[in-house]
PDB file of N, CA and C in Angstrom:
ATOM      1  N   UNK A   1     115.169  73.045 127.923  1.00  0.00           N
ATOM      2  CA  UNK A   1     115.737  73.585 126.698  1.00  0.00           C
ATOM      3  C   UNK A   1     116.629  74.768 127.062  1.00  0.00           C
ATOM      4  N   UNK A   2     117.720  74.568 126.680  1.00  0.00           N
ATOM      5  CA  UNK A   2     118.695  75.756 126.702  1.00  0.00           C
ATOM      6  C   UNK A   2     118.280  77.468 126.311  1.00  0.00           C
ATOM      7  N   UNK A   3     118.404  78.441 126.776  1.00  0.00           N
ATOM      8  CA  UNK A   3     117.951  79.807 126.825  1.00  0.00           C
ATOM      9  C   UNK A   3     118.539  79.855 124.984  1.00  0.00           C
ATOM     10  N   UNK A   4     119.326  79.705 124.484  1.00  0.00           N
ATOM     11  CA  UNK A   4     119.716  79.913 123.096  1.00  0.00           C
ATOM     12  C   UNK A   4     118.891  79.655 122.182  1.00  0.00           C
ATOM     13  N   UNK A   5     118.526  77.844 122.445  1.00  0.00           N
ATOM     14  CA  UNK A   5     117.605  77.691 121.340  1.00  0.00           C
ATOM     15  C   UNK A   5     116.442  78.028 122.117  1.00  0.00           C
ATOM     16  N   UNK A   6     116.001  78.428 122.528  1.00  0.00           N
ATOM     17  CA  UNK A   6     114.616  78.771 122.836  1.00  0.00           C
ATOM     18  C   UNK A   6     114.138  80.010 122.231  1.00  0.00           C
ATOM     19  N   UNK A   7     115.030  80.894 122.418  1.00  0.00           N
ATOM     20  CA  UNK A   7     115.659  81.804 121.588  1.00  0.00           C
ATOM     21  C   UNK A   7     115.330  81.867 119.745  1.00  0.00           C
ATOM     22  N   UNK A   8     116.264  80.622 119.153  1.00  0.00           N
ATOM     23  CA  UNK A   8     116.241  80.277 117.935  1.00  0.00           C
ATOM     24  C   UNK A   8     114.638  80.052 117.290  1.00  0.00           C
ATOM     25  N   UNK A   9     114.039  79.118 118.081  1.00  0.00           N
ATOM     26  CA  UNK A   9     113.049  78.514 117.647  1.00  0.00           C
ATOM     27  C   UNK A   9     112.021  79.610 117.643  1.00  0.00           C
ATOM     28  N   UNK A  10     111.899  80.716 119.440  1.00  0.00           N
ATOM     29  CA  UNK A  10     110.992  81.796 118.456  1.00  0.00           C
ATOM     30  C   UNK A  10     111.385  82.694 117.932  1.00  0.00           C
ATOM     31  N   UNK A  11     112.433  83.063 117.244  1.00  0.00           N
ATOM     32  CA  UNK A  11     112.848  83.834 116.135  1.00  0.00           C
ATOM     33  C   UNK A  11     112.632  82.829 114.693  1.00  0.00           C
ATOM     34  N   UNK A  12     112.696  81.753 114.504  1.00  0.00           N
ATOM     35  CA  UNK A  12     112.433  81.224 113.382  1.00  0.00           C
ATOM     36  C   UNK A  12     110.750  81.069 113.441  1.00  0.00           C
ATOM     37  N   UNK A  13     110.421  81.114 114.091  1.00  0.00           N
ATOM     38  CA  UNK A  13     108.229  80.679 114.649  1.00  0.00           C
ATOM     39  C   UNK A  13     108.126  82.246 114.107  1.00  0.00           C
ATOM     40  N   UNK A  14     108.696  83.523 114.746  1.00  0.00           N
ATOM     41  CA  UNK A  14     108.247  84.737 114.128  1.00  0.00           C
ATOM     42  C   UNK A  14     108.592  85.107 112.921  1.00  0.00           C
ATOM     43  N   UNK A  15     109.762  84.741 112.434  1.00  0.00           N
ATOM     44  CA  UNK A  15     110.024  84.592 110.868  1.00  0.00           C
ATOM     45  C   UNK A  15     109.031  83.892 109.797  1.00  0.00           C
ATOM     46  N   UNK A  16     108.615  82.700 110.593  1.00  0.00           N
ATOM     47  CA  UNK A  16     107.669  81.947 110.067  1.00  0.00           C
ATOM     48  C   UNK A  16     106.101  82.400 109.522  1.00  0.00           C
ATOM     49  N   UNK A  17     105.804  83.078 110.609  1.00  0.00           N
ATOM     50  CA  UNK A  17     104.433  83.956 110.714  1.00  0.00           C
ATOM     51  C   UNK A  17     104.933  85.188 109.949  1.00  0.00           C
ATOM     52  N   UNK A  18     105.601  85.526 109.475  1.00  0.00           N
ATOM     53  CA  UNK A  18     105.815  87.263 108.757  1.00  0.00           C
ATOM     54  C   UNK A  18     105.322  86.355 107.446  1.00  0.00           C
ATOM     55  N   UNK A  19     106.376  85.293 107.068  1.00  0.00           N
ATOM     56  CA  UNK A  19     106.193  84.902 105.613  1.00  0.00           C
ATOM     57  C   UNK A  19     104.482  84.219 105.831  1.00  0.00           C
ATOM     58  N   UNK A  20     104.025  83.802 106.124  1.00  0.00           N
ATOM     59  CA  UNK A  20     102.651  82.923 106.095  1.00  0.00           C
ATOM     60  C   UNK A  20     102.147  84.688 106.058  1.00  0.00           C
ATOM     61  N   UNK A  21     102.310  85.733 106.576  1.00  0.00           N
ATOM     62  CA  UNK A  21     101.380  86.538 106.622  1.00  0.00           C
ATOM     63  C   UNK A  21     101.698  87.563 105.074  1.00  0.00           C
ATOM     64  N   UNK A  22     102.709  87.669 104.688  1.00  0.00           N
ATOM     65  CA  UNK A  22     103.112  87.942 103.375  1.00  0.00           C
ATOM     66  C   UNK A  22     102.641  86.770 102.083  1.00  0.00           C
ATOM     67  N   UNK A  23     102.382  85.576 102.245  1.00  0.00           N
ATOM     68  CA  UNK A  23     101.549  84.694 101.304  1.00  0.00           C
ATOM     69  C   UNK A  23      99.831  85.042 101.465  1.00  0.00           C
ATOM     70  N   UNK A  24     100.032  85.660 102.711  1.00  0.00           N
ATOM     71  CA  UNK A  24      98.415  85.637 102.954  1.00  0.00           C
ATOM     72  C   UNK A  24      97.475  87.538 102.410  1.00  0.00           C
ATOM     73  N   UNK A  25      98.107  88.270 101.583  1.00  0.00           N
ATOM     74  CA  UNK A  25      98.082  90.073 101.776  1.00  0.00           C
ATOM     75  C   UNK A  25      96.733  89.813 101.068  1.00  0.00           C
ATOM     76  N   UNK A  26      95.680  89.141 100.988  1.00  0.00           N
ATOM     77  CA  UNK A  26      94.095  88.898 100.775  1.00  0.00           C
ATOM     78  C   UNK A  26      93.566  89.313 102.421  1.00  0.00           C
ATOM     79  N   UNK A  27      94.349  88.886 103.457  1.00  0.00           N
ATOM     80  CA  UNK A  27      93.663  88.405 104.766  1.00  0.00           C
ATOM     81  C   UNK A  27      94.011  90.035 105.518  1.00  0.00           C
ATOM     82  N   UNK A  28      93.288  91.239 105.503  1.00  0.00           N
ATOM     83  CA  UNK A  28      93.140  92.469 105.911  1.00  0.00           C
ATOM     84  C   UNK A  28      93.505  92.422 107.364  1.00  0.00           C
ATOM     85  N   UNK A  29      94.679  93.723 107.624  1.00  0.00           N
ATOM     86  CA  UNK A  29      95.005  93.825 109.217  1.00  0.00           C
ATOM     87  C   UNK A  29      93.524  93.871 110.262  1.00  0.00           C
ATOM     88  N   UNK A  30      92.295  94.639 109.578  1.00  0.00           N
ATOM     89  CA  UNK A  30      91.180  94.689 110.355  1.00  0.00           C
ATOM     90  C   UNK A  30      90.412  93.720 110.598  1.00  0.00           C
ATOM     91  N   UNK A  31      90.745  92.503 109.590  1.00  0.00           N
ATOM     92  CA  UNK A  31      90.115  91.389 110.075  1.00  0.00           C
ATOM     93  C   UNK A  31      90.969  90.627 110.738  1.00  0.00           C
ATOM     94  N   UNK A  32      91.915  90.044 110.873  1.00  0.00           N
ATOM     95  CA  UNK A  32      92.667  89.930 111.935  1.00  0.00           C
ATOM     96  C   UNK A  32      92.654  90.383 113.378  1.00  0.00           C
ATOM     97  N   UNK A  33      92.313  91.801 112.892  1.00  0.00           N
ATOM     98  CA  UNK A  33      92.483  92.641 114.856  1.00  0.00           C
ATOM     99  C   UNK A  33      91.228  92.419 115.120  1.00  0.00           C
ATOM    100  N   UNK A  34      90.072  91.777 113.787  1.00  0.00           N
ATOM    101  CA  UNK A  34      88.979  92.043 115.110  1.00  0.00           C
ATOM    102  C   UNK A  34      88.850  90.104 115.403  1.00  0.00           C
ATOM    103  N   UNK A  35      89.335  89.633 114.660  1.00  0.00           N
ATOM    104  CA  UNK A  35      89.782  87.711 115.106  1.00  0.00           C
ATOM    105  C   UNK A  35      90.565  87.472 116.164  1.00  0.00           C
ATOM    106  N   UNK A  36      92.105  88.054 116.109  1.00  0.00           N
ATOM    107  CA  UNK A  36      92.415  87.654 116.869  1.00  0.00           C
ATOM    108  C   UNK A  36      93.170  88.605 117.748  1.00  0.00           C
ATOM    109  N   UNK A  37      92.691  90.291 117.674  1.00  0.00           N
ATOM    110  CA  UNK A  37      93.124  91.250 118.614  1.00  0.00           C
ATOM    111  C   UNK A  37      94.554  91.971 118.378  1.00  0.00           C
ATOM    112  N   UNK A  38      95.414  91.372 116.998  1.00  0.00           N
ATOM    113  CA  UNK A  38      96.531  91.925 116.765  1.00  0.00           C
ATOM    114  C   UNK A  38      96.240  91.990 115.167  1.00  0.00           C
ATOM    115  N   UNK A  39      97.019  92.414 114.305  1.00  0.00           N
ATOM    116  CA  UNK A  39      97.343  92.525 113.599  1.00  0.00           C
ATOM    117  C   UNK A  39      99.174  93.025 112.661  1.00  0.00           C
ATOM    118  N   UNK A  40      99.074  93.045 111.689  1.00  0.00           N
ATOM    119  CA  UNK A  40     100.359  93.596 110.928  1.00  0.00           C
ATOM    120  C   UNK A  40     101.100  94.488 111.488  1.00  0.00           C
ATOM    121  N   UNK A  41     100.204  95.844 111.735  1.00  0.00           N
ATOM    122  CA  UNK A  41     100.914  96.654 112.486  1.00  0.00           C
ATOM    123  C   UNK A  41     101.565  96.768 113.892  1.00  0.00           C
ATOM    124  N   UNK A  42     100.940  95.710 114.586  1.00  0.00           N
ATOM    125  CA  UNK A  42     100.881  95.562 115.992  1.00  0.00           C
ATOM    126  C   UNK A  42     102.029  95.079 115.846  1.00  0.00           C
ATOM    127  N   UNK A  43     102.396  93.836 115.207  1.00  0.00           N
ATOM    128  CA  UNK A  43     103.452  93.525 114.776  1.00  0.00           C
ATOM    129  C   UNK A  43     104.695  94.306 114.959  1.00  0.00           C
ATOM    130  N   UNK A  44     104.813  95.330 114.408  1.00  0.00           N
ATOM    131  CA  UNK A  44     105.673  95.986 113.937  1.00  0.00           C
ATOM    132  C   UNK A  44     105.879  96.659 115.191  1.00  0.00           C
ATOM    133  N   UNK A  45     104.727  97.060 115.648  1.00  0.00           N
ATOM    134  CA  UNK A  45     105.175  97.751 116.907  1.00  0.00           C
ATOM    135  C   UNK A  45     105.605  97.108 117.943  1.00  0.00           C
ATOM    136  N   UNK A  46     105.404  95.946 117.955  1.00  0.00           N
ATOM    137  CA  UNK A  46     106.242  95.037 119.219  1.00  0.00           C
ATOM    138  C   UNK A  46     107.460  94.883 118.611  1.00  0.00           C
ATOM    139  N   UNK A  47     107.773  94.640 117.698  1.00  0.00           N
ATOM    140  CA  UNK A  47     109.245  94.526 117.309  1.00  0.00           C
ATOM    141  C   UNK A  47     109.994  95.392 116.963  1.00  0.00           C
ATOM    142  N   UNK A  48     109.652  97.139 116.798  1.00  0.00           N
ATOM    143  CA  UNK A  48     110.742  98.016 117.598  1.00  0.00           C
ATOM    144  C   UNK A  48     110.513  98.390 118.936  1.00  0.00           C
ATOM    145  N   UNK A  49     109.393  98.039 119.994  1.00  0.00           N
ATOM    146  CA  UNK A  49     109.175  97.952 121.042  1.00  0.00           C
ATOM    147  C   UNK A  49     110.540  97.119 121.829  1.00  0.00           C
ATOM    148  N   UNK A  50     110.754  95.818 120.934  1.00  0.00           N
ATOM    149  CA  UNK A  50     111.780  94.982 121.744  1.00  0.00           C
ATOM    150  C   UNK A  50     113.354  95.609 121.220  1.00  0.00           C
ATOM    151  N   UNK A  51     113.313  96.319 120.474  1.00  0.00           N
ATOM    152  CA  UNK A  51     114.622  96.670 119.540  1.00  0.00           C
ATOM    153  C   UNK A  51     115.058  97.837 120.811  1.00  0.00           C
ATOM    154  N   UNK A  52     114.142  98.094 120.959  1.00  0.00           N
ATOM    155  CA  UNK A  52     114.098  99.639 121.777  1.00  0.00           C
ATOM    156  C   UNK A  52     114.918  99.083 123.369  1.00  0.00           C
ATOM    157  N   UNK A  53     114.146  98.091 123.591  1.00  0.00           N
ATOM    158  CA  UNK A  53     114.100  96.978 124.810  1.00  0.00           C
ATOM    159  C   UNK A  53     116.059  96.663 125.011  1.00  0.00           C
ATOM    160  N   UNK A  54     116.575  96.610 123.930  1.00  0.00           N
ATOM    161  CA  UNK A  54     117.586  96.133 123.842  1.00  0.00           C
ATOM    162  C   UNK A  54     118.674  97.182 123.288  1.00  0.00           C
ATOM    163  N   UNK A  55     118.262  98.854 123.777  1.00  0.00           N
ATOM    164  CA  UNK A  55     119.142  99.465 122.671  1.00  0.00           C
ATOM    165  C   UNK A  55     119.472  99.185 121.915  1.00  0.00           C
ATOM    166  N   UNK A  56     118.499  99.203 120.570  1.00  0.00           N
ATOM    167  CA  UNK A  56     118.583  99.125 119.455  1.00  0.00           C
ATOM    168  C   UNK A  56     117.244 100.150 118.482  1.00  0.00           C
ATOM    169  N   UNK A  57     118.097 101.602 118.081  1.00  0.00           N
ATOM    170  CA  UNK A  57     117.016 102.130 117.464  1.00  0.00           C
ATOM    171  C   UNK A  57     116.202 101.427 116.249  1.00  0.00           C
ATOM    172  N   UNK A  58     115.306 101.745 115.856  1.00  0.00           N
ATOM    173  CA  UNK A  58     114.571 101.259 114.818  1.00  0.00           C
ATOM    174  C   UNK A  58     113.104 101.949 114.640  1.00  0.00           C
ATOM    175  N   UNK A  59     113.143 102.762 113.226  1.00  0.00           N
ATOM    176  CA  UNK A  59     112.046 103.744 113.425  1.00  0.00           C
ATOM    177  C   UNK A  59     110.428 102.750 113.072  1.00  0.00           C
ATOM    178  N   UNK A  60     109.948 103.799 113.406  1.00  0.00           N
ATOM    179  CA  UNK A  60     108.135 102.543 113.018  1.00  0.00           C
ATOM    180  C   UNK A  60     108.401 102.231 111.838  1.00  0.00           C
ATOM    181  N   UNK A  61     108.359 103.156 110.661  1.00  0.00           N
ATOM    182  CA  UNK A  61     109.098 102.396 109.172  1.00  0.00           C
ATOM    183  C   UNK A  61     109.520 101.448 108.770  1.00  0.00           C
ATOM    184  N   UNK A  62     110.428 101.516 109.042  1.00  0.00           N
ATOM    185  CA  UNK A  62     111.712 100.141 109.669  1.00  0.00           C
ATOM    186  C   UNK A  62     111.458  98.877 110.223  1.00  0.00           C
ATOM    187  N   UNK A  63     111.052  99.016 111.180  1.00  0.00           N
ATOM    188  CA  UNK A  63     109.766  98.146 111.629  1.00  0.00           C
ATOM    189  C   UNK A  63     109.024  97.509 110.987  1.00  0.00           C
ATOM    190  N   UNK A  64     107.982  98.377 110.524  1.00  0.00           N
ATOM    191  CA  UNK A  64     106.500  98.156 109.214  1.00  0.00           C
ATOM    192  C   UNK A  64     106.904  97.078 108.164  1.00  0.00           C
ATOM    193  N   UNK A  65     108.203  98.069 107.374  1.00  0.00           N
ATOM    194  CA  UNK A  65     108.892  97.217 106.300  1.00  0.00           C
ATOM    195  C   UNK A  65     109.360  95.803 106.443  1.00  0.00           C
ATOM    196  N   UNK A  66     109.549  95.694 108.006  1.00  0.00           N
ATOM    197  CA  UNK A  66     110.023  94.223 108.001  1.00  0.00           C
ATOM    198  C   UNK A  66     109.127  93.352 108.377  1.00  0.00           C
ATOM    199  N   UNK A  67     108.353  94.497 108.383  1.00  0.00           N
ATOM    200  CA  UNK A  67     106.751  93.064 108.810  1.00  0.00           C
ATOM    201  C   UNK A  67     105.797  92.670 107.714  1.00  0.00           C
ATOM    202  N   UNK A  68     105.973  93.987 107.208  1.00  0.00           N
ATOM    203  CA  UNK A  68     105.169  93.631 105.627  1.00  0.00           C
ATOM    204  C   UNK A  68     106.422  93.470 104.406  1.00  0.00           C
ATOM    205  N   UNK A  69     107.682  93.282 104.611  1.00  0.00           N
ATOM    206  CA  UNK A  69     107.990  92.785 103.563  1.00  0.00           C
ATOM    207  C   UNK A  69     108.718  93.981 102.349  1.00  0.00           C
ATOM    208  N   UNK A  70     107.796  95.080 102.528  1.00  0.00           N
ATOM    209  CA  UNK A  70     108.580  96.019 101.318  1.00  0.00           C
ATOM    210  C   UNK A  70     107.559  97.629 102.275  1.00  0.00           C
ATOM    211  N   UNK A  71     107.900  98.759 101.704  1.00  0.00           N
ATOM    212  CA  UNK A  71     107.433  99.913 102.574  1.00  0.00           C
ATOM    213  C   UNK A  71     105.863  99.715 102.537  1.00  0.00           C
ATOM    214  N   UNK A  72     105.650 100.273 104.114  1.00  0.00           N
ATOM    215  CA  UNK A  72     103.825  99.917 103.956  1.00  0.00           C
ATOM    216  C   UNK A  72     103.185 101.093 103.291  1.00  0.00           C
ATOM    217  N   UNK A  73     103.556 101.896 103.005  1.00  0.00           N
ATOM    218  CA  UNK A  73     103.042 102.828 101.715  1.00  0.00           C
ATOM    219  C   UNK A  73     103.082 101.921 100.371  1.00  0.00           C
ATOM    220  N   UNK A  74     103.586 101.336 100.305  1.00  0.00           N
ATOM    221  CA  UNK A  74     103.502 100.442  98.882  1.00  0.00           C
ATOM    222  C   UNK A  74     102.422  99.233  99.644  1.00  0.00           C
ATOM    223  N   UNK A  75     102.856  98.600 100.182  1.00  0.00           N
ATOM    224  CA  UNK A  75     101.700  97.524 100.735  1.00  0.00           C
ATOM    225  C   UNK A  75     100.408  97.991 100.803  1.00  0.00           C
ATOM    226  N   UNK A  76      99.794  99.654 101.019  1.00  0.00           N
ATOM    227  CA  UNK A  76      99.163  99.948 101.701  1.00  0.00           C
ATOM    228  C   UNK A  76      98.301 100.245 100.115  1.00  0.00           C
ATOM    229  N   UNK A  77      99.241 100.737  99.046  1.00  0.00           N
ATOM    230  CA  UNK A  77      98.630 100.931  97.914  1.00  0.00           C
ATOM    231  C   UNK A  77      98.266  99.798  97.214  1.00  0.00           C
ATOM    232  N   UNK A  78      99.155  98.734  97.055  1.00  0.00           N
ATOM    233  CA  UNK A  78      98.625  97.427  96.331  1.00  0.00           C
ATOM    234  C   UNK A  78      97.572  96.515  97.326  1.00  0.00           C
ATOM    235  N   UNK A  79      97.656  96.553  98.389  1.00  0.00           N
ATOM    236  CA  UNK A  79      96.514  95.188  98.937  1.00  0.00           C
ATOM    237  C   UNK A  79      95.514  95.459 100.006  1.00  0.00           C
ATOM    238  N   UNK A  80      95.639  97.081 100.466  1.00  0.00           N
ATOM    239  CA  UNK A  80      94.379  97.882 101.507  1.00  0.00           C
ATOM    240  C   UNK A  80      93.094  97.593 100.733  1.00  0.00           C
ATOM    241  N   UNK A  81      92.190  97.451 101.236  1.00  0.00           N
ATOM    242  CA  UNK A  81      90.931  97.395 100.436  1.00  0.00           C
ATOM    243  C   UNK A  81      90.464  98.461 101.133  1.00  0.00           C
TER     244      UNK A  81
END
């Protein structure tokens, strides 16, 4: 497989998993991290981790928001238990 789409496919697979995890805001980051060792936030932090990777700033915020969808101060008020 060509370096491009390989590329494509996991950027659409991680696009994929943000939305399944935005249908899912019942399913708590702590149960997750203790299932399967990551969670929402982790998320976020690998993906300005790689932004960073590639000169490209992007604050944790920034980040957060695009993993949960809208600011995690609002996420954090409607679906934290």
């Amino acid at each position: 497989m060509r370096e491009d789409k390989k590329q494509e496919l996991q950027s659409a697979t991680f696009e994929r998993l943000l939305k399944h995890l935005d249908k899912r805001k019942d399913v708590q980051n702590i149960d997750i991290m203790n299932l399967a060792g990551f969670c929402r936030n982790c998320l976020s932090k690998w993906y300005r981790e790689e932004a960073e990777k590639k000169g490209i700033e992007i604050s944790d915020l920034d980040a957060r928001e695009h993993v949960y969808g809208m600011p995690y101060s609002e996420w954090k008020e409607k679906y934290q238990k």
